[in-house]
N, C-alpha and C. Protein backbone atom coordinates (compact mmCIF):
# COMPACT_ATOMS: atom_id res chain seq x y z
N UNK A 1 -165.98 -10.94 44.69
CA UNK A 1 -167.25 -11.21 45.32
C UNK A 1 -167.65 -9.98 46.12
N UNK A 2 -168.87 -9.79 45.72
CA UNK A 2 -169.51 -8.28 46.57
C UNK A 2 -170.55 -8.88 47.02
N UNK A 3 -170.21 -8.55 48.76
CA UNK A 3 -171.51 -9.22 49.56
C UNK A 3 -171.95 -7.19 50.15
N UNK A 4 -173.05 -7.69 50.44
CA UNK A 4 -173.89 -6.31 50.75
C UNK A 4 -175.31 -6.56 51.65
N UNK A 5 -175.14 -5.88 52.86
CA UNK A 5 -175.93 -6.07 53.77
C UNK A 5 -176.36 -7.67 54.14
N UNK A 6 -175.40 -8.15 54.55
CA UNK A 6 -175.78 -9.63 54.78
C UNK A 6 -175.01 -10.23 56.10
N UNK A 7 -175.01 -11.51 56.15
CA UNK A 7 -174.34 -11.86 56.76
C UNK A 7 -174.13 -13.72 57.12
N UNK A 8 -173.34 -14.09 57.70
CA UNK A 8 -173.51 -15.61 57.84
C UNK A 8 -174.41 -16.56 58.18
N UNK A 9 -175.20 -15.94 58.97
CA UNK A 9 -176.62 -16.58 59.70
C UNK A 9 -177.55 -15.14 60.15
N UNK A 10 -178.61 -15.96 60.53
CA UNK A 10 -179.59 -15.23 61.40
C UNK A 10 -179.55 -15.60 63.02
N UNK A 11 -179.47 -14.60 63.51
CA UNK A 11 -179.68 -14.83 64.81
C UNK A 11 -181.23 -15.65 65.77
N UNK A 12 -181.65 -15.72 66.71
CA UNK A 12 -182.64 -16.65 66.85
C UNK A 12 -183.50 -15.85 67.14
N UNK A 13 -183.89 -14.73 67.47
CA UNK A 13 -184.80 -13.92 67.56
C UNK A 13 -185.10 -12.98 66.27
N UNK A 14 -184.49 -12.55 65.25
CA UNK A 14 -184.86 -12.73 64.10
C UNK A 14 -185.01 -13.44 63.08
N UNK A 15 -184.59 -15.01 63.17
CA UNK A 15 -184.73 -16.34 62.38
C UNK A 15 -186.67 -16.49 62.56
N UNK A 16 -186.69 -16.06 64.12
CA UNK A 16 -188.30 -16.25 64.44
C UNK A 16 -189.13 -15.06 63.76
N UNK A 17 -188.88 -13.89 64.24
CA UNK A 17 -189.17 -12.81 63.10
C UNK A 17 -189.76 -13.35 61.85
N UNK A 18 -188.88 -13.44 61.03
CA UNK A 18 -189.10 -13.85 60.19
C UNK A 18 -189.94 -15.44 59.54
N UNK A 19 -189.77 -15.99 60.10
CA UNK A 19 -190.68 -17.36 60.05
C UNK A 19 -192.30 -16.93 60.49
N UNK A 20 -192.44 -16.11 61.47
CA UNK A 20 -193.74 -16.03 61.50
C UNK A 20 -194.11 -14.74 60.41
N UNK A 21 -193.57 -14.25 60.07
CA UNK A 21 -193.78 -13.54 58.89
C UNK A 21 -194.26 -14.32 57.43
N UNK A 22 -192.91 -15.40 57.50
CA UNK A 22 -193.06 -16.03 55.98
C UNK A 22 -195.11 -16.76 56.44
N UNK A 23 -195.04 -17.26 57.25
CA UNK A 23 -195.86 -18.20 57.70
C UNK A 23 -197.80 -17.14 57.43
N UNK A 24 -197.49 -16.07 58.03
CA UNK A 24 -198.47 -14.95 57.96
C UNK A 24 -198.92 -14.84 56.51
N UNK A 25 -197.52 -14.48 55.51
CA UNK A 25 -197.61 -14.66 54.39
C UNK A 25 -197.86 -16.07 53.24
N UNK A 26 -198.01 -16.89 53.92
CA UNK A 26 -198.23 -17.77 52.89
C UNK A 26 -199.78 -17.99 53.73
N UNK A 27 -200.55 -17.52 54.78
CA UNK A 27 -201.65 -17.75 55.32
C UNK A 27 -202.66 -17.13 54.69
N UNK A 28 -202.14 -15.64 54.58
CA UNK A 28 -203.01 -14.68 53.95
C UNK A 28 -202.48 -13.61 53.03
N UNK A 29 -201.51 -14.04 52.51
CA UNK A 29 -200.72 -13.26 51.16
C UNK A 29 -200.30 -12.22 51.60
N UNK A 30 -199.60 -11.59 50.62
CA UNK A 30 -198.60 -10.14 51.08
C UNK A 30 -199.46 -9.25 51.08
N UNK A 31 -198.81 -8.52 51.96
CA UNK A 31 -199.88 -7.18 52.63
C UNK A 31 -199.61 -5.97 51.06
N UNK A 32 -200.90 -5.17 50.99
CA UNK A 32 -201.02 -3.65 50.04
C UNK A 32 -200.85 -2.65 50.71
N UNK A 33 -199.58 -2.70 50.80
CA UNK A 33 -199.59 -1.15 50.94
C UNK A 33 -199.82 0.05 50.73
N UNK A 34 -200.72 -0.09 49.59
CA UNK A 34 -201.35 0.95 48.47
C UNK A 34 -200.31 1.71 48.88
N UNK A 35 -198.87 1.98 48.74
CA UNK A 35 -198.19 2.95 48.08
C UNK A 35 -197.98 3.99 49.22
N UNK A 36 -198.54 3.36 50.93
CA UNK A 36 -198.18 4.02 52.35
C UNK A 36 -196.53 3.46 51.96
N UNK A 37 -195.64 4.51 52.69
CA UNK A 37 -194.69 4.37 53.11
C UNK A 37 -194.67 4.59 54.38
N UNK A 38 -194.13 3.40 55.23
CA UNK A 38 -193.85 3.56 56.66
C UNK A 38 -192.56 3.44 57.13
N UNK A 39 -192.11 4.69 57.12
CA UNK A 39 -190.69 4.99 57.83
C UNK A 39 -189.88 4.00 58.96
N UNK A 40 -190.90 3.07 59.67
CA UNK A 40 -190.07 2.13 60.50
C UNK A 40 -190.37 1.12 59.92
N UNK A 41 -190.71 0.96 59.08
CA UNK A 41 -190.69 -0.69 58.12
C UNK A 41 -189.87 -0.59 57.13
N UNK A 42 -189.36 0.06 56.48
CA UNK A 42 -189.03 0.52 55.48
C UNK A 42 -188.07 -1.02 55.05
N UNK A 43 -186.72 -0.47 55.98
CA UNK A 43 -185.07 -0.80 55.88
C UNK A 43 -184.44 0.16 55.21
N UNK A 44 -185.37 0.96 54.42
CA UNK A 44 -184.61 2.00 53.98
C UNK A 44 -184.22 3.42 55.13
N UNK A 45 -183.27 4.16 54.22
CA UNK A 45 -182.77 5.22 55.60
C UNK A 45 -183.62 6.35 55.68
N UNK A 46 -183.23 7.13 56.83
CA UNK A 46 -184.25 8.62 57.08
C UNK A 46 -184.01 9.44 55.56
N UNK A 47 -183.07 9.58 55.14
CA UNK A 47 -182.68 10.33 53.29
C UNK A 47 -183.78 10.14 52.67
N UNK A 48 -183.53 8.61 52.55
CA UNK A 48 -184.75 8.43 51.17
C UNK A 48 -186.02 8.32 51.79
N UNK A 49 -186.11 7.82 52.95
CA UNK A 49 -187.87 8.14 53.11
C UNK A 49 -188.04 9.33 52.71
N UNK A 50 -187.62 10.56 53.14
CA UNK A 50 -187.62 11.95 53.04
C UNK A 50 -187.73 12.17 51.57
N UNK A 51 -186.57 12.13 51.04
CA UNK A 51 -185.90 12.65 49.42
C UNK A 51 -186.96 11.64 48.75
N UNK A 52 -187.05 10.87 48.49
CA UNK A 52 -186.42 9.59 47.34
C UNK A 52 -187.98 8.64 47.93
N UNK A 53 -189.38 8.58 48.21
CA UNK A 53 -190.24 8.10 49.10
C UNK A 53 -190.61 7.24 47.45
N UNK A 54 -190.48 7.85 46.20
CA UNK A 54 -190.91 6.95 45.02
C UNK A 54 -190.00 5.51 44.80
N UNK A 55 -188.52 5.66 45.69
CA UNK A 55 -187.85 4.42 45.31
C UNK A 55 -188.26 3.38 46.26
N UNK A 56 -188.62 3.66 47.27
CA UNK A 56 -189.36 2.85 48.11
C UNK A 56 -190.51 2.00 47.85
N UNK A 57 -191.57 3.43 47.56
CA UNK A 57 -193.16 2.97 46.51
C UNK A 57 -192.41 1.37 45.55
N UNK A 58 -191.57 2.22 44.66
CA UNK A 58 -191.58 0.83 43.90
C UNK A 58 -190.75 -0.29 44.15
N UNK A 59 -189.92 -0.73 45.11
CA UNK A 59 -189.70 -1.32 46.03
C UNK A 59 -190.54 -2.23 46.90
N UNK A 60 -191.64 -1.18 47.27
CA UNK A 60 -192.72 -2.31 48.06
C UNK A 60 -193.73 -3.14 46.89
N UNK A 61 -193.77 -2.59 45.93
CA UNK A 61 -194.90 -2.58 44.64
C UNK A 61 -194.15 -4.17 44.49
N UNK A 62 -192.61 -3.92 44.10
CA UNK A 62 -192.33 -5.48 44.01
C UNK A 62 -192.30 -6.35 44.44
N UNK A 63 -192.19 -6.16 45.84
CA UNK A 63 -192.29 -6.85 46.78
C UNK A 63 -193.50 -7.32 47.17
N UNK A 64 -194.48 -6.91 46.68
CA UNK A 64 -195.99 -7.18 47.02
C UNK A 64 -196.36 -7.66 46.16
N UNK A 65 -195.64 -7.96 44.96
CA UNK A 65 -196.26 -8.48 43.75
C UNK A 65 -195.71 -10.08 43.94
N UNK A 66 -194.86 -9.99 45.09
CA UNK A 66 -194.18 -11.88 44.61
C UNK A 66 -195.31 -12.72 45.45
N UNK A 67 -195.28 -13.76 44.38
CA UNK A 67 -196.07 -15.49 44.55
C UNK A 67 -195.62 -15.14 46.30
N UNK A 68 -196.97 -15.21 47.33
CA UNK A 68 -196.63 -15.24 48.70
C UNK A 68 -195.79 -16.78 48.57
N UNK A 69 -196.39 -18.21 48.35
CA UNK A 69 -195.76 -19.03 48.55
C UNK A 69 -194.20 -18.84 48.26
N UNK A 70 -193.79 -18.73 46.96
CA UNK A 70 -192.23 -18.31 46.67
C UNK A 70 -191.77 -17.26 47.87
N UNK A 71 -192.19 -16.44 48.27
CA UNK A 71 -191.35 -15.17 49.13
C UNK A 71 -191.25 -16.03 49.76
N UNK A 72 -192.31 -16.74 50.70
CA UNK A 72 -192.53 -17.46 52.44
C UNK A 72 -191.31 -18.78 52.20
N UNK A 73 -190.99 -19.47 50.78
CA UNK A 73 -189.62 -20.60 50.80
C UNK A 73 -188.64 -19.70 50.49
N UNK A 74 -188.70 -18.29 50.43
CA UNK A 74 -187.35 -17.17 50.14
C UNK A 74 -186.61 -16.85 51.55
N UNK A 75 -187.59 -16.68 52.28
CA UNK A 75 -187.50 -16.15 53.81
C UNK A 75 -187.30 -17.39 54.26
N UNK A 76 -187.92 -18.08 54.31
CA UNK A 76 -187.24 -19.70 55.15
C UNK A 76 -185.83 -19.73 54.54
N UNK A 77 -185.67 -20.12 53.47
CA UNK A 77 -184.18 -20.09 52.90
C UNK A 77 -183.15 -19.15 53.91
N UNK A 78 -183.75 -18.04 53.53
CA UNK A 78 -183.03 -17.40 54.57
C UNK A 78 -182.45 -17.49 56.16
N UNK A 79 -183.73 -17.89 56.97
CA UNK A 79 -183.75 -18.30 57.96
C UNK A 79 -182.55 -19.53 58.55
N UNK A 80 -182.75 -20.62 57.23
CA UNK A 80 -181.75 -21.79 57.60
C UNK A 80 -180.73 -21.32 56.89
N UNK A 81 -180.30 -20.62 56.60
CA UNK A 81 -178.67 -20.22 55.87
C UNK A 81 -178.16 -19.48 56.82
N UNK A 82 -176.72 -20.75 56.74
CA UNK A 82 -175.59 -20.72 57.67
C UNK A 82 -174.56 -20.92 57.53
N UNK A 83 -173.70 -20.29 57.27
CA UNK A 83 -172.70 -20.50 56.32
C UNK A 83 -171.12 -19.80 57.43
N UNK A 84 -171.52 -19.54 58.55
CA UNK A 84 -170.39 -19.64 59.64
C UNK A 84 -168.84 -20.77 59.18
N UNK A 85 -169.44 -22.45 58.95
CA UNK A 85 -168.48 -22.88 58.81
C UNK A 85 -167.79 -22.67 57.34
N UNK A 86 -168.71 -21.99 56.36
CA UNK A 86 -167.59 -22.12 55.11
C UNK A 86 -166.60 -21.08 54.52
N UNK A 87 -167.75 -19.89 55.51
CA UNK A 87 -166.37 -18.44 55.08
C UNK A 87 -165.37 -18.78 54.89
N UNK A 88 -164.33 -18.94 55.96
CA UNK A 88 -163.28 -18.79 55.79
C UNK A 88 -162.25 -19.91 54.59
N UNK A 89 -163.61 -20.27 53.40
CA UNK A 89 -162.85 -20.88 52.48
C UNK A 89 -163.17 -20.55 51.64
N UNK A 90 -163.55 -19.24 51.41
CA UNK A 90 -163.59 -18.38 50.39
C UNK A 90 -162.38 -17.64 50.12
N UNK A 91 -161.78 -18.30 48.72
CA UNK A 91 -160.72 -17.56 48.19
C UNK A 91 -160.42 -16.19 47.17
N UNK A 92 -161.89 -16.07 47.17
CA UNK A 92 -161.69 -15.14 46.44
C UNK A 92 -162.05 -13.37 46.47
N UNK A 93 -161.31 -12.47 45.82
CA UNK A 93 -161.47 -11.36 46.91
C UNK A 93 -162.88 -10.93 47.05
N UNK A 94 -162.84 -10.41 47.98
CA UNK A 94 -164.26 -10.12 48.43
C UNK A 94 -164.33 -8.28 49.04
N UNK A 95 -165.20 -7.63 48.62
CA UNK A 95 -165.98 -6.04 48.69
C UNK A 95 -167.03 -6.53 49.98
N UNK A 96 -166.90 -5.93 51.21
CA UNK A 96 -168.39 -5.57 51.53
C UNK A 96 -168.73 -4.32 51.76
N UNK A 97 -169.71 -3.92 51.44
CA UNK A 97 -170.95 -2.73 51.20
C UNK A 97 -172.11 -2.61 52.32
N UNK A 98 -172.02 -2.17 52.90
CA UNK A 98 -173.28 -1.83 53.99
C UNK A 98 -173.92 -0.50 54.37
N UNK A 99 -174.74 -0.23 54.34
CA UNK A 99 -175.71 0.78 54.91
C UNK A 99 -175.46 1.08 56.17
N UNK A 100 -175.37 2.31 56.26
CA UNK A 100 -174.89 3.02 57.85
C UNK A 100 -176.16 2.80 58.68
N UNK A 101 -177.26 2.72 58.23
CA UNK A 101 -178.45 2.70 59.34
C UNK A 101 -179.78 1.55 58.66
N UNK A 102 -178.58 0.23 58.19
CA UNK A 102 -179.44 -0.91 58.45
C UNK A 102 -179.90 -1.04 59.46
N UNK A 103 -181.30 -1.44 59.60
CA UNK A 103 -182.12 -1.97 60.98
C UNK A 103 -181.90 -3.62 60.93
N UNK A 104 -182.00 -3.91 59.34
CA UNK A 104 -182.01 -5.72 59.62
C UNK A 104 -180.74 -6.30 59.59
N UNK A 105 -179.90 -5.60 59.30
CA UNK A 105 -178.38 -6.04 59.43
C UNK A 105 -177.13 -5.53 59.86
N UNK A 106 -177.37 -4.16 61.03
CA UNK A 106 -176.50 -3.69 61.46
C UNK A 106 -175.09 -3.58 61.52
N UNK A 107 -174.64 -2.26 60.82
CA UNK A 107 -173.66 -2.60 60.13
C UNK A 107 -172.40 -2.77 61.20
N UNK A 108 -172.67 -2.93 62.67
CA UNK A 108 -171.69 -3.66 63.62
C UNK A 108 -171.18 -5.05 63.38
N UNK A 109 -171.78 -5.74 62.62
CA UNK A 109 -171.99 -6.94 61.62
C UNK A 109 -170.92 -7.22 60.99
N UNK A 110 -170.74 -6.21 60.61
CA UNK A 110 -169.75 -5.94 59.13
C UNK A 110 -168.21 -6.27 59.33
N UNK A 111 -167.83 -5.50 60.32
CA UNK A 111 -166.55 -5.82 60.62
C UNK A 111 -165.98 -7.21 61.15
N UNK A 112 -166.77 -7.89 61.64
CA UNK A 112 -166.33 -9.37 62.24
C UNK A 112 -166.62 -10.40 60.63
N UNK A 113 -167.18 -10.02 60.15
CA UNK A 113 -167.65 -11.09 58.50
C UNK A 113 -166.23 -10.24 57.69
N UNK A 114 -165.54 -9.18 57.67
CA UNK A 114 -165.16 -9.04 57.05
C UNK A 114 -163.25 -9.72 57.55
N UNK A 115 -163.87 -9.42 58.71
CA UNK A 115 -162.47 -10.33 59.64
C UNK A 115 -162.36 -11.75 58.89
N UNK A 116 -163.48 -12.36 59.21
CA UNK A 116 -163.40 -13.88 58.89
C UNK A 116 -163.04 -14.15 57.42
N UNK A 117 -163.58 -12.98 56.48
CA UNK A 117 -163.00 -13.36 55.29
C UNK A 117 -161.22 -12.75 54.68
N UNK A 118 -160.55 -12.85 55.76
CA UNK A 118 -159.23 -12.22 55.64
C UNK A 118 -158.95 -11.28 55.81
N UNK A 119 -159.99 -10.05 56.29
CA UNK A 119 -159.51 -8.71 56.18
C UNK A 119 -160.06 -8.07 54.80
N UNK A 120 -161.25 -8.51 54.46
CA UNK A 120 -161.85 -7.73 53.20
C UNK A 120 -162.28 -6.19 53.19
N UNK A 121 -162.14 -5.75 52.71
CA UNK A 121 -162.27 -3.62 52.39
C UNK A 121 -163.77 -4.09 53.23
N UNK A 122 -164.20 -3.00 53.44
CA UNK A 122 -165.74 -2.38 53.97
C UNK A 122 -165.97 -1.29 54.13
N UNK A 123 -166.85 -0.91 52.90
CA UNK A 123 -167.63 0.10 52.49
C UNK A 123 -168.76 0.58 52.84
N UNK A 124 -168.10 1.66 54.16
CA UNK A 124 -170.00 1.58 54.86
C UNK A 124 -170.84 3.42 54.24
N UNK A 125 -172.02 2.91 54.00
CA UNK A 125 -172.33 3.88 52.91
C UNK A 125 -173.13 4.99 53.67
N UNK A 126 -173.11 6.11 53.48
CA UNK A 126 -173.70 6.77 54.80
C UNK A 126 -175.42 6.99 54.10
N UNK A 127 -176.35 7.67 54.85
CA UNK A 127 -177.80 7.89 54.42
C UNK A 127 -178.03 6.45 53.91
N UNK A 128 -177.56 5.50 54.34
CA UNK A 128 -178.14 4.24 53.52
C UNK A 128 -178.57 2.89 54.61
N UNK A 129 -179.71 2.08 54.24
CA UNK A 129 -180.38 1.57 55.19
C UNK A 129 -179.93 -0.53 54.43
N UNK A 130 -180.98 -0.95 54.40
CA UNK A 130 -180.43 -2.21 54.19
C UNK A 130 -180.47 -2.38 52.68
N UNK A 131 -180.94 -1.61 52.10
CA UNK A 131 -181.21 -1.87 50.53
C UNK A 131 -180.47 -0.84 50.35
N UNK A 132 -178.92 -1.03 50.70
CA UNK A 132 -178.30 0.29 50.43
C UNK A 132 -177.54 0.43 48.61
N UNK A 133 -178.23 0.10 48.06
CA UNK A 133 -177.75 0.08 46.31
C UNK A 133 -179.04 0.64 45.82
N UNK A 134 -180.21 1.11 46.61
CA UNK A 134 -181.60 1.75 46.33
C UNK A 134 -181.26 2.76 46.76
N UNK A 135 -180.70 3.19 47.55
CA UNK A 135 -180.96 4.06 49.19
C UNK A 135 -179.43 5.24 47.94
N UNK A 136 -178.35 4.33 48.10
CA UNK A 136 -177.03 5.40 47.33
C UNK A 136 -176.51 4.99 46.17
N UNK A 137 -177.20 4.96 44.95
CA UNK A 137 -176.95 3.74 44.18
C UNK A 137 -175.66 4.29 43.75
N UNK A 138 -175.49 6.08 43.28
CA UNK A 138 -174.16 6.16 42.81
C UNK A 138 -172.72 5.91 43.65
N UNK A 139 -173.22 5.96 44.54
CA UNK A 139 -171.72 5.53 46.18
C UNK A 139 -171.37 4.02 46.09
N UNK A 140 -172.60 3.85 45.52
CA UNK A 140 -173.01 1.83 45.62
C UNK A 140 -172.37 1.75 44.46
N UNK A 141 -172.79 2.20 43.30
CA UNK A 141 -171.79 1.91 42.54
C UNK A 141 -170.10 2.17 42.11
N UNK A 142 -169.90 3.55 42.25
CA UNK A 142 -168.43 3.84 42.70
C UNK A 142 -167.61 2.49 43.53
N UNK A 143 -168.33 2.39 44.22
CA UNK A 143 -167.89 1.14 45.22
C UNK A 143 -167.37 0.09 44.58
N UNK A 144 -168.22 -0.60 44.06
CA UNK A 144 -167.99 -1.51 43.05
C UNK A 144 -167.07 -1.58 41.46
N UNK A 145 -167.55 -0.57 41.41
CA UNK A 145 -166.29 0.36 40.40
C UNK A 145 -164.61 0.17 40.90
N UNK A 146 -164.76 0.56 41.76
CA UNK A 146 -163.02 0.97 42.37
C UNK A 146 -163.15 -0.67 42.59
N UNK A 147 -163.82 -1.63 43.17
CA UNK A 147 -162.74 -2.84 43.57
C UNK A 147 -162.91 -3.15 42.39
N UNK A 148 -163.93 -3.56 41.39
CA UNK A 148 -163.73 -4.33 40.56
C UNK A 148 -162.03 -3.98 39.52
N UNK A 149 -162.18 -2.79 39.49
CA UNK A 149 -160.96 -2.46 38.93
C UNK A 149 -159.41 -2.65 39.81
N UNK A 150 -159.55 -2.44 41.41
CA UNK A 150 -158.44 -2.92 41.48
C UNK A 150 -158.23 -4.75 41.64
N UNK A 151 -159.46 -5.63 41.54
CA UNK A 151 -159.12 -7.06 41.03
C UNK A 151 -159.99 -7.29 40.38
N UNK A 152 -159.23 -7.10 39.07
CA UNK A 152 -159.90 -7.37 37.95
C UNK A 152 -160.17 -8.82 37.27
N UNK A 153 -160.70 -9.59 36.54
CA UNK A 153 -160.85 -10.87 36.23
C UNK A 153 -159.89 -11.50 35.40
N UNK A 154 -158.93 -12.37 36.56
CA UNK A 154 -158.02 -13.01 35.15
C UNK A 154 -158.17 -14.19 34.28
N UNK A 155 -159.79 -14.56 34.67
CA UNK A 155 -159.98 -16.00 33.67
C UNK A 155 -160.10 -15.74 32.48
N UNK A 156 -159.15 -16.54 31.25
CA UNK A 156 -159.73 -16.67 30.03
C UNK A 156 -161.28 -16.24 29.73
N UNK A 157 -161.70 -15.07 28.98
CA UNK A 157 -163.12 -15.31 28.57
C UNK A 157 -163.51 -15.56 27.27
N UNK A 158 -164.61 -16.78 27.11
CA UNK A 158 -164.65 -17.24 26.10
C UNK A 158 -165.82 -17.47 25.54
């Protein structure tokens, strides 16, 4: 299991964040960015705003293209997901991956989720923000590379 930039819950001042967001958005649909990139909205890191400002472009392009209603029950979803009590009954191994200069999920985060799941590896990716598999995709993938190979899948496949 590869979790990446996440975490067990939302806290209550960004649970609200976000609700009046979803709420904005299902009022008056997702905003056009005509293809502005804004460096403190991003989630992406100072690198790729700089380097890389086209992976962003199409990033927001998709993001602006979803059904507002669907995003605004995506972000609520989000909001009520809480999953504090079931970590620690996750048996199976687990990768986490995080961005050195997430804004929405700070990767101080990282180390206590990775506690709760037994002591799981954590892969913190540098120049990388919350969409850090956009931001470093080859680090992001290496990443995933090396655990998958050191636990590899022993179910019958059929």
């Amino acid at each position: 299991l590869v979790l990446c930039d996440t975490g067990t819950h939302m806290g209550t001042r960004a649970a609200q964040v976000l609700r009046d967001w979803a709420a904005r958005v299902r009022a008056t649909g997702m905003v056009d960015s005509r293809g502005v990139v804004n460096p403190e909205t991003t989630g992406f890191s100072r690198w790729t705003v700089e380097h890389q400002p086209q992976v962003i472009r199409t990033n927001m392009r998709e993001a602006e293209s979803a059904d507002p209603d669907a995003w605004a029950r995506a972000a609520e979803a989000i909001v009520a997901h809480d999953t504090r009590a079931d970590v620690g009954r996750i048996a199976a191994p687990c990768l986490l991956v995080w961005g050195e200069e997430d804004p929405a999920v700070p990767v101080e985060r990282a180390q206590p989720l990775a506690d709760a799941l037994g002591g799981a590896p954590l892969v913190v990716l540098l120049a990388a923000g919350h969409v850090c598999n956009l931001d470093q995709p080859a680090a992001f993938e290496a990443a995933i590379e090396d655990f998958f190979a050191a636990h590899p899948c022993t179910r019958a496949r059929g």
